[in-house]
Protein backbone atom coordinates (compact mmCIF):
# COMPACT_ATOMS: atom_id res chain seq x y z
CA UNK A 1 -26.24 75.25 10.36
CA UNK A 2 -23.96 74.77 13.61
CA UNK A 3 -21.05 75.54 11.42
CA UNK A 4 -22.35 78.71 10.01
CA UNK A 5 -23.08 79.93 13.81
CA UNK A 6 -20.22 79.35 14.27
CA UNK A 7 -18.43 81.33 11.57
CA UNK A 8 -20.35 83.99 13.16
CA UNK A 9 -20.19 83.98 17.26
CA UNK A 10 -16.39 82.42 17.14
CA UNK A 11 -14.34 83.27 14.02
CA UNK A 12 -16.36 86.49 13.45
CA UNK A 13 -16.73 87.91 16.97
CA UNK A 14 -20.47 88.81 16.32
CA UNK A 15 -23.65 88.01 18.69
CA UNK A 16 -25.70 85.25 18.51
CA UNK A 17 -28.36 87.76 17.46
CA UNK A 18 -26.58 88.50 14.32
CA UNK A 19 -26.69 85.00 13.12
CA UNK A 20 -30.63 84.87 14.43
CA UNK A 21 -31.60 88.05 12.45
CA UNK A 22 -29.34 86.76 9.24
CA UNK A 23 -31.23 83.28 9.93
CA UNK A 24 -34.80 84.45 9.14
CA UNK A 25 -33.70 85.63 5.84
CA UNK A 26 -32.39 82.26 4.68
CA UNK A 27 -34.28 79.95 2.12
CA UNK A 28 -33.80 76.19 1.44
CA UNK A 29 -33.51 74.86 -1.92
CA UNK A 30 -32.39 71.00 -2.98
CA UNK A 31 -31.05 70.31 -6.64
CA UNK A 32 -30.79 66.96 -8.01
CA UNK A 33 -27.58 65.64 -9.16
CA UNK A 34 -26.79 67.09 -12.54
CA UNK A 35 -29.71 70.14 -11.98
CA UNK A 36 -28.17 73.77 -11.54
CA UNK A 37 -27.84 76.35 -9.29
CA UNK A 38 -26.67 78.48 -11.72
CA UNK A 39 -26.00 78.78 -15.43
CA UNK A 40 -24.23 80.92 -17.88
CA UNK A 41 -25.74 84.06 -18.76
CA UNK A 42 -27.77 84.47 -15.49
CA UNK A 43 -27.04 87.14 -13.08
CA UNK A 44 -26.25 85.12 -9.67
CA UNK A 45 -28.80 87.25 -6.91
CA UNK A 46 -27.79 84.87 -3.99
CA UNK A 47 -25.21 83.68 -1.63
CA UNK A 48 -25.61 80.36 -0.60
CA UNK A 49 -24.51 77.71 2.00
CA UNK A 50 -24.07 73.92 1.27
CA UNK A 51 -25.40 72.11 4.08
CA UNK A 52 -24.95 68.75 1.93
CA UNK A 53 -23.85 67.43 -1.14
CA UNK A 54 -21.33 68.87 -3.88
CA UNK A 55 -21.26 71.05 -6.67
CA UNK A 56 -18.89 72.15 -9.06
CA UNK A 57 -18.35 75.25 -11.09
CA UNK A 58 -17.03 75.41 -14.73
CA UNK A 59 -16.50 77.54 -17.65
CA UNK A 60 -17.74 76.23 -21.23
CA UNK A 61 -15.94 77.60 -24.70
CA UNK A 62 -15.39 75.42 -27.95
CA UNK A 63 -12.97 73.19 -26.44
CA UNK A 64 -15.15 71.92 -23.24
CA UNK A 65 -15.59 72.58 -19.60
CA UNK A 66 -13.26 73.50 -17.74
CA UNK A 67 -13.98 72.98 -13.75
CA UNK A 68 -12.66 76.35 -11.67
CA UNK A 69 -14.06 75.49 -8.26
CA UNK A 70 -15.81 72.84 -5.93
CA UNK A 71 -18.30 73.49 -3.03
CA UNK A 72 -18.75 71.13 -0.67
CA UNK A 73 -20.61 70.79 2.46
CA UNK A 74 -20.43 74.40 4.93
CA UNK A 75 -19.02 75.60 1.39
CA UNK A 76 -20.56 79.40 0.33
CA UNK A 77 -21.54 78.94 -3.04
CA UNK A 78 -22.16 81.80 -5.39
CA UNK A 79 -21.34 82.87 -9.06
CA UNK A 80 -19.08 85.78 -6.70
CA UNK A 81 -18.74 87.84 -9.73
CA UNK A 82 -21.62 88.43 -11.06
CA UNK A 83 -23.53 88.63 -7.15
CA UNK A 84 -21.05 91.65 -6.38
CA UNK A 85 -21.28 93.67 -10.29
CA UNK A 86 -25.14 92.03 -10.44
CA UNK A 87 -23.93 91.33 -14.22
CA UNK A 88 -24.65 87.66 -16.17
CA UNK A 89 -21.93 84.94 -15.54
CA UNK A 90 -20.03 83.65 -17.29
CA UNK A 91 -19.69 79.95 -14.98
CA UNK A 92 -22.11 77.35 -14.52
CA UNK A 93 -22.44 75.56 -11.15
CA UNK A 94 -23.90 71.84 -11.03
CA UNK A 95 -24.62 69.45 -8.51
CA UNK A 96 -22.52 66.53 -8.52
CA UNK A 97 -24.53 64.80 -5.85
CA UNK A 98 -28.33 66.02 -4.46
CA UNK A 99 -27.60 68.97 -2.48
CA UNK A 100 -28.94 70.85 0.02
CA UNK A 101 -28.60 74.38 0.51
CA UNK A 102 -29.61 77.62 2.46
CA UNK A 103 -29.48 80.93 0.43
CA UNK A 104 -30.09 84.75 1.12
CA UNK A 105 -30.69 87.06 -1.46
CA UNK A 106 -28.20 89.78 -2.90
CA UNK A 107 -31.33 92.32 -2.22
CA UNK A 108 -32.33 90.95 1.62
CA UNK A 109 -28.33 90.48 2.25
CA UNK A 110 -27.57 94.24 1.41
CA UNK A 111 -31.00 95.38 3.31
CA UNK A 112 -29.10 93.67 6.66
CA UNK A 113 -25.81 95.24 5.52
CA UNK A 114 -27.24 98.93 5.54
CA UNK A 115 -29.55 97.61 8.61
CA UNK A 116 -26.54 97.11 10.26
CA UNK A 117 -22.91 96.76 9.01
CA UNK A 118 -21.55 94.09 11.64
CA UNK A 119 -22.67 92.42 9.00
CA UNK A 120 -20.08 93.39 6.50
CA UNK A 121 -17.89 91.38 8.24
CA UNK A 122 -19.71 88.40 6.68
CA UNK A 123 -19.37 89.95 3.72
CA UNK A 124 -15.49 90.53 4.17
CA UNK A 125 -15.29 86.95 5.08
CA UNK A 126 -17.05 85.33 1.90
CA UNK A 127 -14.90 87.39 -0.24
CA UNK A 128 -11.95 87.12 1.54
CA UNK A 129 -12.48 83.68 0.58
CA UNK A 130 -13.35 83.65 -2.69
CA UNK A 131 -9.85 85.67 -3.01
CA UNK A 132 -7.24 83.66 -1.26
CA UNK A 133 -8.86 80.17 -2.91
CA UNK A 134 -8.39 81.99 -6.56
CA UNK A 135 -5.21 83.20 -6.10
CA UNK A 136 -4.35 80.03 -4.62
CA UNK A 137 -4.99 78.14 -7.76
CA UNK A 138 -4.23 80.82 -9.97
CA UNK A 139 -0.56 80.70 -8.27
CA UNK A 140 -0.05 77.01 -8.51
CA UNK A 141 -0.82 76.97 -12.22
CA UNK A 142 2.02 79.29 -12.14
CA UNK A 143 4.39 77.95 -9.77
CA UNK A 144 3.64 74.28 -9.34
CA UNK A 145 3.37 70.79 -11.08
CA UNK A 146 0.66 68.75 -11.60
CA UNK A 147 1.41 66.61 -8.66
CA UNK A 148 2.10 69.41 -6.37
CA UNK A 149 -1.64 71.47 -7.73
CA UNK A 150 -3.25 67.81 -6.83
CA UNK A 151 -1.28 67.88 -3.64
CA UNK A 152 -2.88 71.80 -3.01
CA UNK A 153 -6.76 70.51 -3.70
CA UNK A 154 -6.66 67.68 -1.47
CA UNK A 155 -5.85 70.65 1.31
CA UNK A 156 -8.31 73.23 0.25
CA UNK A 157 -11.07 70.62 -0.56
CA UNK A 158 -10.61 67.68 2.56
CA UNK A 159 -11.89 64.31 1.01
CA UNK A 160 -12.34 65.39 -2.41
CA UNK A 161 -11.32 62.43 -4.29
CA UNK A 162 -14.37 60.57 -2.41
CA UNK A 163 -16.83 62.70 -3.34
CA UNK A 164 -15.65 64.57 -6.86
CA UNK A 165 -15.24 61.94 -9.89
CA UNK A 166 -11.83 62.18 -11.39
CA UNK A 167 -12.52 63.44 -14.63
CA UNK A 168 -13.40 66.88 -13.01
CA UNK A 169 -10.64 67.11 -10.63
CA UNK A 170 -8.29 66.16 -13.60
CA UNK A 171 -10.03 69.26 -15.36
CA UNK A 172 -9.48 71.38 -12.10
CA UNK A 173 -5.67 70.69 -12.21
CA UNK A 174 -5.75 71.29 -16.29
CA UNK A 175 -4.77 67.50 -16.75
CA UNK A 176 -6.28 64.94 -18.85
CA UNK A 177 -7.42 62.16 -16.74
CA UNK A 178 -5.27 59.99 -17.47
CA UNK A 179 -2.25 62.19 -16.67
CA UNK A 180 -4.19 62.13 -12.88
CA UNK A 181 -4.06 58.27 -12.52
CA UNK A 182 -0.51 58.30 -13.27
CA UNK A 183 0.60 60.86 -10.68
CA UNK A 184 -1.96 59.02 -8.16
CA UNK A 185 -0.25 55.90 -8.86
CA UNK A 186 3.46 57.23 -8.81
CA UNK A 187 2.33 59.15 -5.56
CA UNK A 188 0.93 56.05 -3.85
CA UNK A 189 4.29 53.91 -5.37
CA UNK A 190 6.46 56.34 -3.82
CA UNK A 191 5.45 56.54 -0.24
């Protein structure tokens, strides 16, 4: 919770009231590894911050699932999409480990907004970085290789390979597994 005060007093110039008055509308929930936050279909009606554990987010068609993000702990975590239009996703997001997690609701979070809009700058802030972490792997899918994309997710997700199995950071990078061991090894060979 330290870390979210300070997102708020130090990186979003507001008063330590602000983050008491967003406080008392928080809830706790815990999932279990492999239980959901989230699944297809719903309409996300939360914002949410990890205080432990991991989750992922994928997309599911014929083929498989495909991972498309990765929350870890002081992560926000939210099907973004769907909160903002308050239409069903189309993402799932799983815990990888038992996490822990405060959430506000898209109804109490828009009551504080309209209460008063200093807080739109938390607002501005989770979707400011929603947006540069999409366009940041959207752009390396474009731009990079595979060992440069793996060299991008180890700096926008510190310690990732010790808490995320490989199979879904493979799926992350759109590489098969075994494609990842052999750049890991090559990387490690090379140094």
């Amino acid at each position: 919770m330290e870390s979210l005060q300070t997102i708020f007093t130090e990186i979003l110039g507001l008063k330590a009231d602000h983050f008491e008055e967003f406080h008392k509308h928080l809830y706790i929930k815990t999932l279990k590894k492999k239980e959901f936050l989230i699944q297809e279909g719903s309409v996300c009606d939360f914002i949410a911050i990890v205080i432990s554990g991991t989750l992922r987010s994928y997309v599911q068609n014929n083929d498989g699932e495909f991972n498309n993000d990765f929350y870890l702990e002081n992560s926000f975590v939210s099907a973004y999409t769907s909160f903002l239009t308050q239409m069903p996703t189309n993402c799932n997001i799983e815990a990888l480990t038992d996490v822990e997690l405060y959430y506000i609701s898209h109804k109490e979070f828009n009551a504080l907004i309209e209460k008063d809009t200093n807080f739109l700058k938390l607002a501005k802030y989770i979707s400011d970085n929603y947006f540069i972490r999409k366009c940041k792997r959207e752009t390396s899918f474009l731009k990079n290789s595979a060992t440069e994309r793996l060299q991008m997710i180890r700096i926008l997700y510190p310690g990732i390979e010790q808490k995320v199995p490989q199979y879904h950071i493979a799926s992350y990078l759109g590489i098969k597994p075994e494609s990842l061991s052999r750049i890991k090894l090559l990387t490690y060979i090379n140094k």
